[in-house]
Structures are given as C-alpha cells and as structure tokens.
Protein backbone atom coordinates (compact mmCIF):
# COMPACT_ATOMS: atom_id res chain seq x y z
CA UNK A 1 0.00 0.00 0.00
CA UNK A 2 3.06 2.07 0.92
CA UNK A 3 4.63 2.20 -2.31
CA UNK A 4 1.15 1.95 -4.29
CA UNK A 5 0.99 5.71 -2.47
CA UNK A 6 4.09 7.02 -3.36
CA UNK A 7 4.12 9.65 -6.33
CA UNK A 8 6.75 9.61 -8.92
CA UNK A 9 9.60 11.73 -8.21
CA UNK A 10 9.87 14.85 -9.82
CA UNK A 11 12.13 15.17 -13.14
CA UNK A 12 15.67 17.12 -12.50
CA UNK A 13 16.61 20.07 -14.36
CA UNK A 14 19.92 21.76 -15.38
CA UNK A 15 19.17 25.07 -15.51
CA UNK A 16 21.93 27.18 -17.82
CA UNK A 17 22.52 30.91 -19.14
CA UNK A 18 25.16 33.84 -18.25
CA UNK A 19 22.02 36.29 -16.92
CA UNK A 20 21.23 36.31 -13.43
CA UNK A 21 17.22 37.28 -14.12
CA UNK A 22 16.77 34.62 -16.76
CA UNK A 23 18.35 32.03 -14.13
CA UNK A 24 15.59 33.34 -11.83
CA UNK A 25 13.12 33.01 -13.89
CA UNK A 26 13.31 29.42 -15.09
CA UNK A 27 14.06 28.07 -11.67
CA UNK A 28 11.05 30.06 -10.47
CA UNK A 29 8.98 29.15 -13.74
CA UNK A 30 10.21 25.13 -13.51
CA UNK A 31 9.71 24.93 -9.79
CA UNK A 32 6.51 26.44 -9.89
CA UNK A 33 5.78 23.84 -12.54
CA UNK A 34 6.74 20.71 -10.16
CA UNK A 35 10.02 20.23 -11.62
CA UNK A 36 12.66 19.86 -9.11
CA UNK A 37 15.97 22.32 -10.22
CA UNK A 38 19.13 20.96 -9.00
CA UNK A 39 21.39 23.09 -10.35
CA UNK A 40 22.11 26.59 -12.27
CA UNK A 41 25.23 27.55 -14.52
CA UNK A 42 26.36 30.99 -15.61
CA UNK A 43 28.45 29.68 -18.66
CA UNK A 44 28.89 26.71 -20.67
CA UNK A 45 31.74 25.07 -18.59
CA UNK A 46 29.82 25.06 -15.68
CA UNK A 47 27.10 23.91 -17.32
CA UNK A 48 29.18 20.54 -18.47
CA UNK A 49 30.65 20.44 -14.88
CA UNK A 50 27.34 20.23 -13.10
CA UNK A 51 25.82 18.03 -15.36
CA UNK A 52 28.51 15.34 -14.78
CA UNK A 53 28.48 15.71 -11.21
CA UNK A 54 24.29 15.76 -10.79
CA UNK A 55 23.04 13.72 -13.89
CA UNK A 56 20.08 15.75 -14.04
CA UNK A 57 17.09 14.46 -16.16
CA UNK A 58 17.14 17.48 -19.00
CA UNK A 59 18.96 20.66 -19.08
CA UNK A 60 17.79 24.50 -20.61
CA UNK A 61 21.09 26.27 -22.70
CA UNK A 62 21.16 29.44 -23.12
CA UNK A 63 23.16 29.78 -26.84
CA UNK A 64 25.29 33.50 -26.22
CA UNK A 65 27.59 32.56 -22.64
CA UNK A 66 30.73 33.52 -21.83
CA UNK A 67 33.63 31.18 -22.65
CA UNK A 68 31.98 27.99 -23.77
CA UNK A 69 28.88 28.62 -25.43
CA UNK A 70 25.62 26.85 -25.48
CA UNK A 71 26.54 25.37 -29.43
CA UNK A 72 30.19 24.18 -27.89
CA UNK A 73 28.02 22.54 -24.60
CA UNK A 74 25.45 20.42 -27.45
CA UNK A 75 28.70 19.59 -29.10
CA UNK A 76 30.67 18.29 -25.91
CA UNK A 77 27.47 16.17 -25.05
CA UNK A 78 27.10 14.77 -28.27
CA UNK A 79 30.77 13.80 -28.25
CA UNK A 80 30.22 12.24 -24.83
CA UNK A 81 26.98 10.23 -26.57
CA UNK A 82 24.69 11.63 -24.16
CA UNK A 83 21.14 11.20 -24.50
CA UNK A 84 20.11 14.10 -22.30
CA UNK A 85 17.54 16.41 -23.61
CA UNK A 86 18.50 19.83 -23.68
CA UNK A 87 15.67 22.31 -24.24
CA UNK A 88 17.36 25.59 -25.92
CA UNK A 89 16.09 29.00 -24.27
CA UNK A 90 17.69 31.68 -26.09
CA UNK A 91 17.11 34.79 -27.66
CA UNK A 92 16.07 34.33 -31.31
CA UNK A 93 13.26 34.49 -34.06
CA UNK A 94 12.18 32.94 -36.95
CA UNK A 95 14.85 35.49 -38.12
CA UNK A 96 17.62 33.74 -36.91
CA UNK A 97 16.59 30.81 -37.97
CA UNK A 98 19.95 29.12 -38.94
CA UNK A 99 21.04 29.23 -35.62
CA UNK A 100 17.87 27.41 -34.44
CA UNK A 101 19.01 25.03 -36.72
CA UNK A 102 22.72 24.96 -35.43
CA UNK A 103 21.29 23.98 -32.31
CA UNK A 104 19.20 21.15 -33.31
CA UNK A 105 21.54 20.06 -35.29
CA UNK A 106 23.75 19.77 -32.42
CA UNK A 107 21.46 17.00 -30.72
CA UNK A 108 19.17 19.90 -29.09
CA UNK A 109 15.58 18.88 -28.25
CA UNK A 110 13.68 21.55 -28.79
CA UNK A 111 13.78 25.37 -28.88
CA UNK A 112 12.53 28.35 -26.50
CA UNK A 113 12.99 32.12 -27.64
CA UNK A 114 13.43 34.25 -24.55
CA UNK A 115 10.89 36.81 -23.76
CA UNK A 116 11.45 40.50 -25.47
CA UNK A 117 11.27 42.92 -23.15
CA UNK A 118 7.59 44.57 -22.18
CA UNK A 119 6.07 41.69 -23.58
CA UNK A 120 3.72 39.13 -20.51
CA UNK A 121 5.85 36.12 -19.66
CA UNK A 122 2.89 34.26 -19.78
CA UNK A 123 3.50 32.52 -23.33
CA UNK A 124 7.49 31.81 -22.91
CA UNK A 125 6.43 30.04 -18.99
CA UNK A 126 4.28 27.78 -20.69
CA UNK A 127 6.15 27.19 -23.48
CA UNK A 128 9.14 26.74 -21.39
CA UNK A 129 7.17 24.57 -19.09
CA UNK A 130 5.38 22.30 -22.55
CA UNK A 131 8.76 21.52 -23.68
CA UNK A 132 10.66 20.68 -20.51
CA UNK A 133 8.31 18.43 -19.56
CA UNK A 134 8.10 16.70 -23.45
CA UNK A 135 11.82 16.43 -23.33
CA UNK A 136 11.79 14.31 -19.39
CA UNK A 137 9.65 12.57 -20.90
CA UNK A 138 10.75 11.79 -24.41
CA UNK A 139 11.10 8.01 -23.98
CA UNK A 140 7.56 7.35 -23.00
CA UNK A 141 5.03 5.49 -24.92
CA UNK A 142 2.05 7.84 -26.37
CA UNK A 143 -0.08 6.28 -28.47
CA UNK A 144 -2.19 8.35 -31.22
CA UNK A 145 -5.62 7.98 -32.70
CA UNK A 146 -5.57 6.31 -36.09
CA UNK A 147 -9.22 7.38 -36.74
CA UNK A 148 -8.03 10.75 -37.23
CA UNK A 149 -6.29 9.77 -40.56
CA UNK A 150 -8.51 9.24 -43.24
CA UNK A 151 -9.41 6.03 -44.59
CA UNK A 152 -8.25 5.49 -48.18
CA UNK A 153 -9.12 2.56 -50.48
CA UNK A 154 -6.46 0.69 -51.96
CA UNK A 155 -8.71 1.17 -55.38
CA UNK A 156 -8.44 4.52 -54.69
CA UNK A 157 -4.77 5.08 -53.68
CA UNK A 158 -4.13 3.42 -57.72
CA UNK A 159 -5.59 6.61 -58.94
CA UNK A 160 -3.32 8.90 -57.46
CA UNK A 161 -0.50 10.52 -59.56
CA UNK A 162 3.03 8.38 -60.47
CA UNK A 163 0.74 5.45 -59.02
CA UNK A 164 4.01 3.06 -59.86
CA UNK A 165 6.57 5.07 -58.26
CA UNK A 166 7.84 4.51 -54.79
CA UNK A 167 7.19 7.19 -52.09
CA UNK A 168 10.11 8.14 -49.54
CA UNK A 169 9.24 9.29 -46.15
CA UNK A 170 11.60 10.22 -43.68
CA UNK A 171 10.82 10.71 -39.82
CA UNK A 172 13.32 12.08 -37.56
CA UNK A 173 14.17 14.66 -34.18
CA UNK A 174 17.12 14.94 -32.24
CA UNK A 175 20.08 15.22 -33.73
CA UNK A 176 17.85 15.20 -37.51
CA UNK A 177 19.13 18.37 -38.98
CA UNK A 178 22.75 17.45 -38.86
CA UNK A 179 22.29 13.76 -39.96
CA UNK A 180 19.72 15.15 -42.81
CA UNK A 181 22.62 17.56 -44.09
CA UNK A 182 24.83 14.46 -44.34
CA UNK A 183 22.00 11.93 -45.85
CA UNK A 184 19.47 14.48 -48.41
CA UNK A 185 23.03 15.66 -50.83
CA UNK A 186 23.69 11.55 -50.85
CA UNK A 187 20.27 10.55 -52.79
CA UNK A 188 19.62 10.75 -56.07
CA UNK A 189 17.46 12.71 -58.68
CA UNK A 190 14.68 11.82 -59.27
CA UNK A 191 14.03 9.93 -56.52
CA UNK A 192 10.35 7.58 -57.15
CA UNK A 193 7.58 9.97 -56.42
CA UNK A 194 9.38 12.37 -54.60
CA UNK A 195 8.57 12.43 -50.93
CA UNK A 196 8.52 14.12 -47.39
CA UNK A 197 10.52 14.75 -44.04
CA UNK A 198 9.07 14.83 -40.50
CA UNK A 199 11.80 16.93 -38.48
CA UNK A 200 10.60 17.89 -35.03
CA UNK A 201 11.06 21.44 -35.14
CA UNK A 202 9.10 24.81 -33.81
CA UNK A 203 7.33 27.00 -36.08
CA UNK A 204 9.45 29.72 -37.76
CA UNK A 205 12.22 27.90 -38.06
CA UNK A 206 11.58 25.22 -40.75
CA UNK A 207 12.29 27.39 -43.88
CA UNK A 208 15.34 27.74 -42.77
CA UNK A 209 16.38 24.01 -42.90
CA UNK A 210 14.39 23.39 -46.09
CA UNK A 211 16.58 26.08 -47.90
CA UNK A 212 20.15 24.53 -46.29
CA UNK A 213 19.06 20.68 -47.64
CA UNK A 214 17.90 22.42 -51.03
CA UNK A 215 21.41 24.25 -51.60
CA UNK A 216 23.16 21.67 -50.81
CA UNK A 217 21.04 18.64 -52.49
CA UNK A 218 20.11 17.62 -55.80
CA UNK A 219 16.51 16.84 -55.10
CA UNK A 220 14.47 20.20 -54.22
CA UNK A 221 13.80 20.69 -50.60
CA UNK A 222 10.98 22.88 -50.06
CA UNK A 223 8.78 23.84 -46.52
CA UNK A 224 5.51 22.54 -47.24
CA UNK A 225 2.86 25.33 -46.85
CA UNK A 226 -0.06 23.33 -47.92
CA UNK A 227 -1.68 22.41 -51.25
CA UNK A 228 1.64 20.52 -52.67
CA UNK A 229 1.33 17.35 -54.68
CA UNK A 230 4.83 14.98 -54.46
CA UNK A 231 6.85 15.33 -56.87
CA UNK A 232 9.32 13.35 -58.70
CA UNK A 233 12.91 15.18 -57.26
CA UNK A 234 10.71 17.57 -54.30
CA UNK A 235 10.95 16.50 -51.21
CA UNK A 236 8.29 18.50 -48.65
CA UNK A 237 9.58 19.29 -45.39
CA UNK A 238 7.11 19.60 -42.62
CA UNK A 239 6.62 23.19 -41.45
CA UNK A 240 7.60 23.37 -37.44
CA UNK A 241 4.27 24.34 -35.60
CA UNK A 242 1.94 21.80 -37.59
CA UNK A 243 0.79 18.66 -38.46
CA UNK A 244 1.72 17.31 -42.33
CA UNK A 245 -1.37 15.61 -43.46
CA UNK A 246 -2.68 14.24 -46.66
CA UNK A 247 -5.71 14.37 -48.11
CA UNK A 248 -7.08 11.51 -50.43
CA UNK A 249 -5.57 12.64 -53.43
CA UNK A 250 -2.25 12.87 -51.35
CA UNK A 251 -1.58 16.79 -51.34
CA UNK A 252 -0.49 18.09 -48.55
CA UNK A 253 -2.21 20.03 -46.33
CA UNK A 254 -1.25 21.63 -43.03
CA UNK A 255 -3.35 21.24 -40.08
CA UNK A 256 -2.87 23.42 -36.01
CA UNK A 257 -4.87 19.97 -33.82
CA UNK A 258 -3.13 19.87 -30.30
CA UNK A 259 0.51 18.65 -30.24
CA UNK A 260 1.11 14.69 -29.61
CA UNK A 261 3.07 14.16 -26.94
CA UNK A 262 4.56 17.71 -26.94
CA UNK A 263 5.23 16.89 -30.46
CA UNK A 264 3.60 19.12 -33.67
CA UNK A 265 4.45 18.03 -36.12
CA UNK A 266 4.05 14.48 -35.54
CA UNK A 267 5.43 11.82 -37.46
CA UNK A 268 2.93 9.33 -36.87
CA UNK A 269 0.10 11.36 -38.15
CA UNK A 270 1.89 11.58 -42.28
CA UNK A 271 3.41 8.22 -41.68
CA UNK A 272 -0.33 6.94 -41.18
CA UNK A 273 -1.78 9.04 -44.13
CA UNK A 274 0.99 8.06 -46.64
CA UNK A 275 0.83 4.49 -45.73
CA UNK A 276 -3.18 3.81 -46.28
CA UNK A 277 -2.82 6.48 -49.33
CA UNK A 278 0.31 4.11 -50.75
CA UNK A 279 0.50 1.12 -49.07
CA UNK A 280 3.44 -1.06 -50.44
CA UNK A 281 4.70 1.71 -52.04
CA UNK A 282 6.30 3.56 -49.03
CA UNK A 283 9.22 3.63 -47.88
CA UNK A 284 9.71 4.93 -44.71
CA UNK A 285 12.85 5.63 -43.23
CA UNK A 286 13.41 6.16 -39.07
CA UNK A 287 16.46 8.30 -38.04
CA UNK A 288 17.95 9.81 -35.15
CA UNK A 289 15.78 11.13 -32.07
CA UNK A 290 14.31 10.78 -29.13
CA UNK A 291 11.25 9.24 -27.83
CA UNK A 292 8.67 6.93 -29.96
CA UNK A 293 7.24 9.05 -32.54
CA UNK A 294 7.03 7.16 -36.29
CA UNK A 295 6.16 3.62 -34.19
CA UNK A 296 2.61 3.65 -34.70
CA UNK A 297 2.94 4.97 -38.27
CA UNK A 298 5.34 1.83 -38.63
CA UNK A 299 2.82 -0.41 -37.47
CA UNK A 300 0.13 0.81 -40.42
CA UNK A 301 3.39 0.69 -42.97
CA UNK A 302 3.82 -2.81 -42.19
CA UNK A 303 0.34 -3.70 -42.19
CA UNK A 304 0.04 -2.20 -45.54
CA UNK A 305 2.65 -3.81 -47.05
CA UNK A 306 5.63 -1.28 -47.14
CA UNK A 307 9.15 -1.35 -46.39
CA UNK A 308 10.96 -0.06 -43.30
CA UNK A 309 14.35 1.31 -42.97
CA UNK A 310 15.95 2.15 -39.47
CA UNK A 311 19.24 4.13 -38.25
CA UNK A 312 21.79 1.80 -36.80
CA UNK A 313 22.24 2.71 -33.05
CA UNK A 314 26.38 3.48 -34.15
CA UNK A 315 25.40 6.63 -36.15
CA UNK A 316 22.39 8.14 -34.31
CA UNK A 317 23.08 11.04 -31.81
CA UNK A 318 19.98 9.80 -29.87
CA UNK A 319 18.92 6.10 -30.41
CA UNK A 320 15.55 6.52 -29.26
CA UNK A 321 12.71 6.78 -32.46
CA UNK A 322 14.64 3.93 -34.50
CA UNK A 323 15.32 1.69 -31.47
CA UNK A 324 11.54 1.60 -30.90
CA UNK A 325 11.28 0.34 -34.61
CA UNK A 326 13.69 -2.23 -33.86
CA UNK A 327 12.83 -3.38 -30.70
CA UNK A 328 9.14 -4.02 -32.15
CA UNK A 329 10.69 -6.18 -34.77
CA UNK A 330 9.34 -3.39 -37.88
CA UNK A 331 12.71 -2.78 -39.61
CA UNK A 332 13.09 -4.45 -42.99
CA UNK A 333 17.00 -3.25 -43.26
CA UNK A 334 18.72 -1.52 -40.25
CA UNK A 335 21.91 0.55 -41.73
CA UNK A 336 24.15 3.35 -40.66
CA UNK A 337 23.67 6.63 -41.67
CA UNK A 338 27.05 6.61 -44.51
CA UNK A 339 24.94 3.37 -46.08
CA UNK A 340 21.44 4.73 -45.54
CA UNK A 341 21.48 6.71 -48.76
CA UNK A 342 22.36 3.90 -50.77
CA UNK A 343 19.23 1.38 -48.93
CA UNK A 344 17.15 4.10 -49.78
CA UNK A 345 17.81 3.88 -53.36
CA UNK A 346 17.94 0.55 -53.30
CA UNK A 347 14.69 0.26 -52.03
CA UNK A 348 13.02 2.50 -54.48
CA UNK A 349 14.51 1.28 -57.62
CA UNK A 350 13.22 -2.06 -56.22
C-alpha cells in the first residue's frame, strides 16, 4: 500500500545561461511547474561540470555565454553520446533561424525564444514549461488515434498521380538536422515519387532548414505550406508548428490539432496518411531522435505492405525513435547513416 501511495519523483533540471534574471526566472517558472531544479550555470563550462556531477534528467542552454557557449556545450554532449535532452532557451526568431538550426543540429531537443522585453511572460512560462516536460519525458510510450487519418481505399490510392513510383518518407528529431545535411546531398534525382521529411522542429524555423538541404542537395527541398502534390525530385519538409497531413488525393495540407506528446508536427500522423494512401509503395525511413514518434505509423506501414528502414544505433546522436522500430521487430534493413542513402535507393529502384 506504501509504495502503491508514493508519487513519482519529480524530473531534475539543469538550468543554464550567463544572466542572473533569466536564471531566476526558469528556476522560479520550472519549480513552480513541479520540476525539481538541482542546479544553475552561468556559462557553458559550468554547465558541463554540473551536469557530470548531478546527472540531471534534462537541461535549458542558453546559446550566447561567456567562454563555452551553449553550441560548444550540445557539441561536448554529443561527443560524450549523451542522450540528455537539452531544451534551448535563447534569444532568437524565426529570423535567426539558422542558428535554431545549429542547435538542433547539435542533438538539441527543442527550442525556446526568450521573452522580449515589455512583452507578458505568460506565453514563454508555458512554453518553457510544454517543452521541458516533453523532453523528461521523451522516452515514454504515447499512443495516437488512427481514426483521425482518413481512410483510403487501396482502389483509390491506384488513382493517385506516379501510381508506380515509390514514395520516400523520412521521420526524424534529435540530432535530424545534422544527420539530414549528411543523408538528403547523398540521394539521387529523381528519386520515385518524390517524398517528405518529418523533423521535429518549432514553427518559424523550418524554412530555414528546407533552404540549407535544397542548396546543398540535388533533389528540391521545399517547406511545405499546404496544397503541394509529391513530386518526382521535391521533397516537402514539414513546417515546425503543424501537423503534415494528406488528403485523399495525397496533397499536402497543413493542419494546427493539439501537439502529440509535446510533439507538432508528428510523425505518426503523415506516416499513417501516406501508408493507407500508398501502401506497399512507401518507404519509410526512421532516423535519429528521441522518444517513440514514427512507431505507430510503422505499425500501419507494415500492415500495408511497405518497407521499413531504421538508423543503426552506431550513427544516431539519440537512439531513441529507430530503437523503438527495432525493438518491435518493424525494420526491414537496419543501416548506418554513410549506407542509408544507398538502402534508400535501393529500395526505391526495387
């Protein structure tokens, strides 16, 4: 009965950034939130030093510190193959949106733009509060509701456009940005029907990703804004903020329903569109991040008779969304990241 009473412990939190008020206000803001705040650090070496010593459960990085800064603390994790979320409060805007993606492509979690001045504090505490809590608890289950995708005959799905082409999906979070930069330049043009990317991002800060991968690619990377069909050598990138879905003629449309598990977009609402729209046709790829996410959509893609691909654990900054593939027994070829390129295109010329 004891133990039946006891309530779980409260997650621990790194708090990190050079200004005393800020430091204040996220203990104050995370405290008042149930989290339990075990440490603060006014630069980036501190910030490494504490978080050896009191293995918290997440940490908040400022990006602009004093010696080491918050880029050169994602970079010592990663190096250390940490999996500990870190939950970026800094001050930027869609503006500065490559060095949101700097960040995530460090092995951040997720982004929070500090407050301007004069404006309530009411928005950035619950943001702050939405995503520290999402990133504690990025490893736990969270099942979606299927019904919410829409049902799509298989009579149907041979009507839609380049009905024999494959259909490349690609599902990824922590770490994503900087293993996409290394995998998008690697495949091919055209590539089957074209196809889409699910990168946990915030809103804003999307365009600015889509418009690295594009430079550097030889497929077009584009933020989808709604109303795209796939396209042969296009490859839609989910806008940060929303939800990708399809529509029965599989164009894209862009939807604001409640985040899933802290998470919009989610991966698992496209995966589950694409799959009933293309069934063995899909190819869906799992990479890098945290949590579950792209597990239930790998459970229709099976069912429906496409083909899996998973991140090997040896390349992933965070072995979290492909190791749930794996571990359910989903993944039709499990590769690296240097070989995933060539499984892709394997798999689509197949």
């Amino acid at each position: 009965m004891l133990a039946a009473a006891r309530t779980a412990k409260p997650s621990r939190i790194l708090v990190a950034d050079d200004s005393t008020f800020m430091r204040r206000l996220l203990t104050q803001a995370l405290r008042d939130a149930g989290f339990d705040v075990v440490g603060e650090a006014a630069d980036g070496d501190e910030a490494l030093a504490l978080y050896r010593e009191l293995g918290p459960d997440a940490m908040t990085l400022d990006l602009a510190m004093p010696g080491m800064d918050g880029i050169g603390v994602l970079r010592a994790l990663r190096g250390e193959r940490s999996s500990l979320p870190v939950v970026v409060v800094s001050a930027f805007s869609p503006a500065h949106g490559a060095r949101a993606v700097d960040a995530l492509a460090e092995g951040a979690f997720d982004l929070v733009a500090k407050p301007v001045f004069g404006e309530p504090l009411e928005q950035f505490v619950a943001a702050l509060r939405e995503k520290v809590t999402a990133a504690a608890a990025s490893a736990a289950p969270s099942r979606i509701p299927l019904s919410r995708a829409p049902a799509v005959s298989r009579l149907r799905a041979r009507r839609l456009p380049t009905a024999d082409k494959k259909v490349v999906l690609i599902a990824t979070s922590t770490g994503g940005p900087r293993a996409l930069a290394r995998l998008i330049p690697a495949l091919p043009s055209p590539l089957g029907a074209g196809g889409m990317i699910i990168q946990h991002m915030p809103a804003g800060f999307t365009a600015s990703l889509a418009e690295r991968l594009d430079r550097s690619s030889k497929l077009t990377v584009v933020e989808a804004a709604g109303g795209e069909a796939l396209a042969p050598d296009t490859l839609l990138l989910a806008a940060g903020g929303s939800h990708l879905r399809l529509d029965d003629d599989g164009v894209a449309r862009l939807t604001d329903d409640a985040a899933i598990g802290g998470l919009r977009p989610r991966a698992d609402l496209t995966i589950i569109d694409a799959a009933r729209l293309y069934g063995e046709r899909l190819v869906l790829v799992v990479m890098t991040g945290m949590g579950k996410d792209g597990l239930d959509g790998a459970r229709e893609v099976r069912a429906r008779g496409g083909r899996i691909l998973a991140e090997a654990e040896s390349s992933c900054t965070v072995y979290g969304m492909p190791r749930a593939i794996v571990e359910a027994q989903l993944a039709d070829v499990v590769v690296g990241l240097e070989e995933l390129a060539e499984a892709i295109t394997a798999e689509v010329a197949g």
